[in-house]
Every structure is written in structure tokens, then in C-alpha cells.
N, C-alpha and C. Protein backbone atom coordinates (compact mmCIF):
# COMPACT_ATOMS: atom_id res chain seq x y z
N UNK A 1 -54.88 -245.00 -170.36
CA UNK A 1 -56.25 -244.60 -170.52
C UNK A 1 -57.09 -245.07 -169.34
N UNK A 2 -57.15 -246.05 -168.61
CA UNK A 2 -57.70 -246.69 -167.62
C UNK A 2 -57.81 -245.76 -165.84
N UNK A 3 -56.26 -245.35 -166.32
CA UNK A 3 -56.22 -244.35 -165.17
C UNK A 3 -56.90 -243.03 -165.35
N UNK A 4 -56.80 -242.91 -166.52
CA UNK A 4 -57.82 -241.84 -166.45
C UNK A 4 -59.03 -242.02 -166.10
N UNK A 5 -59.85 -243.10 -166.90
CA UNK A 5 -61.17 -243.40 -166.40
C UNK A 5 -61.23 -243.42 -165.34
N UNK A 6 -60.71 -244.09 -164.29
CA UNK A 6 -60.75 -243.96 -162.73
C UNK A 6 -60.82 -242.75 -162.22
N UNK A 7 -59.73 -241.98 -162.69
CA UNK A 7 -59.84 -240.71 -162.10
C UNK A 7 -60.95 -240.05 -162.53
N UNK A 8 -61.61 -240.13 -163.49
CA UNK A 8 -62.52 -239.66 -163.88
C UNK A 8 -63.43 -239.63 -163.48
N UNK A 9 -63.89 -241.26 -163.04
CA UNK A 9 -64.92 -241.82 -161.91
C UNK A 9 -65.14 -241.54 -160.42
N UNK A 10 -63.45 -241.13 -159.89
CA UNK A 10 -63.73 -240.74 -158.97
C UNK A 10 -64.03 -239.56 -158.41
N UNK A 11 -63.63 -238.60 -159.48
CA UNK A 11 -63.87 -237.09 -159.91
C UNK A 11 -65.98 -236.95 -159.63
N UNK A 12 -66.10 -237.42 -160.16
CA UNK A 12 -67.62 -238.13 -160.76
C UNK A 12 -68.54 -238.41 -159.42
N UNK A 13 -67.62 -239.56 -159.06
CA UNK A 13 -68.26 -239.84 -157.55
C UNK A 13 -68.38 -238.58 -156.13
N UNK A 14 -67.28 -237.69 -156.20
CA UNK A 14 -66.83 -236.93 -155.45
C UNK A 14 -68.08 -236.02 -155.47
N UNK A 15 -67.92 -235.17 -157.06
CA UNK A 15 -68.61 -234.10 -157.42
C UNK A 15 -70.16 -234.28 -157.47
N UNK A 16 -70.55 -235.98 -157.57
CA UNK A 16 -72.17 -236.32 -156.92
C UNK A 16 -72.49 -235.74 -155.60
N UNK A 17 -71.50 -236.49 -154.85
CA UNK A 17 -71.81 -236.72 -153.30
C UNK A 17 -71.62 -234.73 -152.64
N UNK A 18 -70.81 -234.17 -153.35
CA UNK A 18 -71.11 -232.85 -152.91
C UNK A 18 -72.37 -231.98 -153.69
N UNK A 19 -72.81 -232.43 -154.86
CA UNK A 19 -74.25 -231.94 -155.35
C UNK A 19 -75.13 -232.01 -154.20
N UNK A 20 -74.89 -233.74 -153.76
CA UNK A 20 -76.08 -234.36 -152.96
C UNK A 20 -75.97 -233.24 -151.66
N UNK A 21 -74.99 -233.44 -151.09
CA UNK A 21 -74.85 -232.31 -149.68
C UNK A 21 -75.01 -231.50 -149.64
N UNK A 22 -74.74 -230.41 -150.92
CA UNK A 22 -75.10 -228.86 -151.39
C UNK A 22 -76.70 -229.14 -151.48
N UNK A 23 -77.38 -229.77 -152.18
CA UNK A 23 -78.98 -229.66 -152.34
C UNK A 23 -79.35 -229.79 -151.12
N UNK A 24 -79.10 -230.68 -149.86
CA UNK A 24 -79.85 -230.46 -149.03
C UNK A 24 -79.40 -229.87 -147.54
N UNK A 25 -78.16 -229.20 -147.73
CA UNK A 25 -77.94 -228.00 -147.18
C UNK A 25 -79.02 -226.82 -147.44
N UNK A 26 -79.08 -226.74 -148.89
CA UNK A 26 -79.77 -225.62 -149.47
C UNK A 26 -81.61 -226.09 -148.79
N UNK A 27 -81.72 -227.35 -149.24
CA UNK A 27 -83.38 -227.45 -148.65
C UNK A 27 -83.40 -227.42 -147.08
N UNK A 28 -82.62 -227.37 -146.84
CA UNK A 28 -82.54 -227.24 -144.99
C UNK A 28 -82.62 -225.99 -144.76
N UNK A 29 -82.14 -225.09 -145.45
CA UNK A 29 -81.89 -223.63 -145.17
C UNK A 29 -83.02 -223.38 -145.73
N UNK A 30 -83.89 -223.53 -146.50
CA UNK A 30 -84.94 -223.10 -147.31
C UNK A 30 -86.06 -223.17 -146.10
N UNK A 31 -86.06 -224.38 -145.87
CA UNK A 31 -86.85 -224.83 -144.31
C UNK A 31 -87.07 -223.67 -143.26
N UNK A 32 -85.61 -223.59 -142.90
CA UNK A 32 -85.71 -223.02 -141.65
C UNK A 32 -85.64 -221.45 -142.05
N UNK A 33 -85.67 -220.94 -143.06
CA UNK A 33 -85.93 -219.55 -143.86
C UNK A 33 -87.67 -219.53 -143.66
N UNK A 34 -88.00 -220.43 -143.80
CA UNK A 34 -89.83 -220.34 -144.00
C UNK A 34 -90.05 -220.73 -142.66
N UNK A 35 -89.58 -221.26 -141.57
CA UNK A 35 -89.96 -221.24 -140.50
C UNK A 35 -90.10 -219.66 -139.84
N UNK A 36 -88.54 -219.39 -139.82
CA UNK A 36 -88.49 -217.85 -139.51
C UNK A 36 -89.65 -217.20 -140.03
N UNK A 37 -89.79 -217.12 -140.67
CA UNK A 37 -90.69 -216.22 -141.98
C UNK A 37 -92.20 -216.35 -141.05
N UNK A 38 -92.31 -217.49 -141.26
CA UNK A 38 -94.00 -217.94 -140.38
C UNK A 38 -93.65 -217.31 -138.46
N UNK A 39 -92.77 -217.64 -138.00
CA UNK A 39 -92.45 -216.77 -136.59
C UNK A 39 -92.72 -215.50 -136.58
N UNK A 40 -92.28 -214.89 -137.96
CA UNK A 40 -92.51 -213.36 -138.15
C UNK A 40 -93.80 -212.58 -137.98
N UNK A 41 -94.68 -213.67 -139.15
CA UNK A 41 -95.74 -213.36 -138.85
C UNK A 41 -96.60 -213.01 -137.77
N UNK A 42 -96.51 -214.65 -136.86
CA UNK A 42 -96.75 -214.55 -135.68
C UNK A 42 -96.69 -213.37 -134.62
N UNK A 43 -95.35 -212.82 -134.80
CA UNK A 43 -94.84 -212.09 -134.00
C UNK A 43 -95.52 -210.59 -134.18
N UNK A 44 -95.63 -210.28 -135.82
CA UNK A 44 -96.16 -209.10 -136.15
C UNK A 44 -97.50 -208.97 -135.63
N UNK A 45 -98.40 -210.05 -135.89
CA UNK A 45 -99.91 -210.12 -135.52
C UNK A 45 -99.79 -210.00 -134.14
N UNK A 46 -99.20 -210.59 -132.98
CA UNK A 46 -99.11 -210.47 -131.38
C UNK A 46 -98.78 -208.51 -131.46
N UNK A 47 -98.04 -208.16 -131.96
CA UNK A 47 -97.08 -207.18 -131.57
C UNK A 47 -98.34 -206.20 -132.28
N UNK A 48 -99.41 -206.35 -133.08
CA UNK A 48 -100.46 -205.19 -133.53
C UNK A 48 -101.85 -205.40 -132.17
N UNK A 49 -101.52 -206.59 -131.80
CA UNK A 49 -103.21 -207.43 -130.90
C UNK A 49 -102.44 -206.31 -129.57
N UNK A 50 -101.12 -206.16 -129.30
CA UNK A 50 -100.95 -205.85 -128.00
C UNK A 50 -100.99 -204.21 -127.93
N UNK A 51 -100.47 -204.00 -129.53
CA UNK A 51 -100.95 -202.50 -129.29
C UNK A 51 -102.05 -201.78 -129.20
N UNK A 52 -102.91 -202.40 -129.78
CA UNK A 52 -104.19 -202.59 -129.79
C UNK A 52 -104.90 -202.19 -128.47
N UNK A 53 -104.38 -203.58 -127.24
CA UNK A 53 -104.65 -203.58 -126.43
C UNK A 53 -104.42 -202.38 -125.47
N UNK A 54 -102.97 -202.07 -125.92
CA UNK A 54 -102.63 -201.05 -124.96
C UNK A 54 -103.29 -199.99 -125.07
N UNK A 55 -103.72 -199.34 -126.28
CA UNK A 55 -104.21 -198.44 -126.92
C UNK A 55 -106.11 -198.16 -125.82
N UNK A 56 -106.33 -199.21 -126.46
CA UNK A 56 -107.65 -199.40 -125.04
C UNK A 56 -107.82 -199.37 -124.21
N UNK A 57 -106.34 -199.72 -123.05
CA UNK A 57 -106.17 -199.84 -121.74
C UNK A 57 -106.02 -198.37 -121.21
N UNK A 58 -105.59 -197.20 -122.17
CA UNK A 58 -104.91 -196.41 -121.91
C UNK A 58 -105.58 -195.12 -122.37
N UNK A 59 -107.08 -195.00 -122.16
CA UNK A 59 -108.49 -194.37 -122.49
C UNK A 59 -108.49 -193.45 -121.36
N UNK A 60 -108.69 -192.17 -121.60
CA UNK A 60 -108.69 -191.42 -120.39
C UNK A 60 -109.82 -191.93 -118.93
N UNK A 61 -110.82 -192.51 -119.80
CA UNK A 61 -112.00 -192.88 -118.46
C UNK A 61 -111.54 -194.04 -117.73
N UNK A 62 -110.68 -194.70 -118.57
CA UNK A 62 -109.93 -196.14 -117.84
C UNK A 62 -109.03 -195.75 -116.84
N UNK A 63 -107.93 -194.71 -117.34
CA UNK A 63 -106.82 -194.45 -116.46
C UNK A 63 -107.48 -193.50 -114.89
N UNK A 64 -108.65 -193.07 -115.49
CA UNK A 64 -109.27 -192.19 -114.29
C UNK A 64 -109.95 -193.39 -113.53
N UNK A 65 -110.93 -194.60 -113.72
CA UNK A 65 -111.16 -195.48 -112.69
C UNK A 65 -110.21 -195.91 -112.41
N UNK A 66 -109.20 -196.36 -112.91
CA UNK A 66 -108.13 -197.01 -112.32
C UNK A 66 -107.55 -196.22 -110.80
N UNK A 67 -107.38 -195.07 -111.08
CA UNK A 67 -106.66 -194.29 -110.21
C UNK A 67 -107.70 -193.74 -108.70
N UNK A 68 -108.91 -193.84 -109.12
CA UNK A 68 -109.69 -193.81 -108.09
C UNK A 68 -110.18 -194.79 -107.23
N UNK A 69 -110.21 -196.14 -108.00
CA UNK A 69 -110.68 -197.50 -107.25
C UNK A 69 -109.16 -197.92 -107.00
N UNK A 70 -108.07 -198.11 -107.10
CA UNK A 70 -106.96 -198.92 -106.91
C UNK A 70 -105.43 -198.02 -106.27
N UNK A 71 -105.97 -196.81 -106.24
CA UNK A 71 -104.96 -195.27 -105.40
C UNK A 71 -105.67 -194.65 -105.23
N UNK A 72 -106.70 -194.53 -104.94
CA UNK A 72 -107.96 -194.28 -104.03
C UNK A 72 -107.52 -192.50 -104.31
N UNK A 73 -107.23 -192.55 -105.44
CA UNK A 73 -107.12 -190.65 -105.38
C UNK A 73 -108.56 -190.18 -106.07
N UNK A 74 -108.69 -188.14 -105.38
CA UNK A 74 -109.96 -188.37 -106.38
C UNK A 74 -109.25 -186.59 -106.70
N UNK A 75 -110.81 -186.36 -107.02
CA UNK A 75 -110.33 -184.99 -107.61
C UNK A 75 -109.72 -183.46 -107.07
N UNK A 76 -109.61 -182.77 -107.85
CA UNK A 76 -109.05 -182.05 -107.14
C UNK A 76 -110.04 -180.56 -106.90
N UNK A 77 -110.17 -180.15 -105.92
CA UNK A 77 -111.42 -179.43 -105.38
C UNK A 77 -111.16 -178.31 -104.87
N UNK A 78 -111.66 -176.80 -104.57
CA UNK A 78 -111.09 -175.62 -104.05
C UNK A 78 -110.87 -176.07 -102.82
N UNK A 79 -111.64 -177.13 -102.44
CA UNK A 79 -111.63 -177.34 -101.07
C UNK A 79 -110.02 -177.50 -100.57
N UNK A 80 -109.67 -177.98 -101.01
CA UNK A 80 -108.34 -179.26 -101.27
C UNK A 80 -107.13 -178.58 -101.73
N UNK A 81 -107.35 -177.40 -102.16
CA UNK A 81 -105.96 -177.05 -103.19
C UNK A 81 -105.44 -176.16 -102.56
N UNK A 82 -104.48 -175.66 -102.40
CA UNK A 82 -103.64 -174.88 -101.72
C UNK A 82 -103.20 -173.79 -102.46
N UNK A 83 -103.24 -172.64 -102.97
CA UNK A 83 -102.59 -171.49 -103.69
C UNK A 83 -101.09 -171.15 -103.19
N UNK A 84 -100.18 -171.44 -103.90
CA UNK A 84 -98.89 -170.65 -103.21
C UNK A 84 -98.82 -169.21 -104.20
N UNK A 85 -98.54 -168.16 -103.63
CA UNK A 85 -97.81 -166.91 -104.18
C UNK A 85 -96.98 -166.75 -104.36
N UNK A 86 -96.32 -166.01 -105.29
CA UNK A 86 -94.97 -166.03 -105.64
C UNK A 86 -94.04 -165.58 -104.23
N UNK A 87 -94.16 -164.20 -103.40
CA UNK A 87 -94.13 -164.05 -102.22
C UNK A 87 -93.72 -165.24 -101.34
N UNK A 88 -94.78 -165.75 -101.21
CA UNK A 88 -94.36 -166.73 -100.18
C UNK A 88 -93.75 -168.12 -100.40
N UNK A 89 -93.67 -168.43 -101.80
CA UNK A 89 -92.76 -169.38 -102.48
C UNK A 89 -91.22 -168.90 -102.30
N UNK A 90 -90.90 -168.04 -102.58
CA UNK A 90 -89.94 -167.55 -102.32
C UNK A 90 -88.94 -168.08 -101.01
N UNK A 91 -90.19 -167.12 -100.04
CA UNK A 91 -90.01 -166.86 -99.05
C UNK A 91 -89.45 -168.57 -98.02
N UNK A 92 -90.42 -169.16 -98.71
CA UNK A 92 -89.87 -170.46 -97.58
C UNK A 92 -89.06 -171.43 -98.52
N UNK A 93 -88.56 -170.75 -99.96
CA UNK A 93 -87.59 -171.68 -100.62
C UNK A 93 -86.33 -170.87 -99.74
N UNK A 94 -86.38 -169.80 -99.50
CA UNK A 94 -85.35 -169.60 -98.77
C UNK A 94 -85.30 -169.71 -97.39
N UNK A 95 -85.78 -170.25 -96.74
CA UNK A 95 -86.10 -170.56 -95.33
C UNK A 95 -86.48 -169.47 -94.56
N UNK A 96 -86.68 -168.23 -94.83
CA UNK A 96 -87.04 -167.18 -93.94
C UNK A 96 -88.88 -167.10 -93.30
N UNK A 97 -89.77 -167.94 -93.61
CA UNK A 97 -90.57 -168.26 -93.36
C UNK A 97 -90.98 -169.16 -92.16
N UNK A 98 -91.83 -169.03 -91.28
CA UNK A 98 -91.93 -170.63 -90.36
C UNK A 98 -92.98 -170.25 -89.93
């Protein structure tokens, strides 16, 4: 009977000490589950602020100063534009033109 009790005890002792390790495996993982979780957030709120941003950056009157103060291009004018004809498109895609 004695040996049993022992074994019993040590059965006992064993099956504590892996409760104990299982619970705070599990609260460790619980942890770093709610960390993630709070990163997420973070990440979602950055990832709406930037579309946001882009969304504003990307305003037709914005993209038109941009392109005039910083590539100094401007509009496009009869002065300025060139008409090709079908005729003469042709003509110098095939090189017979000069």
C-alpha cells in the first residue's frame, strides 16, 4: 500500500507542476494574443490616416501645381500642339517622308 501512495504522490506532484506550466504557457499566449491585437489596431488606424492622406494629396488642383512648379510643365495651347494626319503618320512611320 505505501508504494502506491508514493506513486500516487508522485503522479500528483508531476500532474501539478504540468497544470502550473500549462496555465502560464496559456497566460503568456493570452499576452502576446492581446499585444498583437493592440498592433492591429494601430496598424489599421495608420493604414486609414495614410489613405486619407493620399486621397488629398492626389486632388486634381494638387497634381496640376505640382506639375507646374516642380516639372515646370504647363498647358497645352494651339500654339504648342502639333496636328499629325493620318497621311502623314503613315507616311514617316514608314520612312518615306524627310
Amino acid at each position: 500500500m505505501t508504494r502506491l501512495n508514493v506513486l500516487l504522490l508522485v503522479a500528483l506532484i508531476f500532474s501539478s507542476l504540468y497544470l502550473v506550466r500549462v496555465s502560464h504557457e496559456s497566460r503568456s499566449l493570452f499576452a502576446e494574443l492581446d499585444r498583437a491585437r493592440t498592433e492591429e489596431r494601430l496598424l489599421d488606424s495608420e493604414h486609414e490616416r495614410l489613405r486619407s492622406e493620399k486621397q488629398s494629396q492626389a486632388t486634381p488642383l494638387r497634381v496640376e501645381k505640382t506639375a507646374r512648379d516642380k516639372l515646370a510643365m504647363r498647358s497645352a495651347t494651339p500654339a504648342v500642339t502639333q496636328y499629325v494626319t493620318y497621311a502623314r503618320a503613315a507616311s514617316v512611320a514608314t520612312g518615306s517622308e524627310r
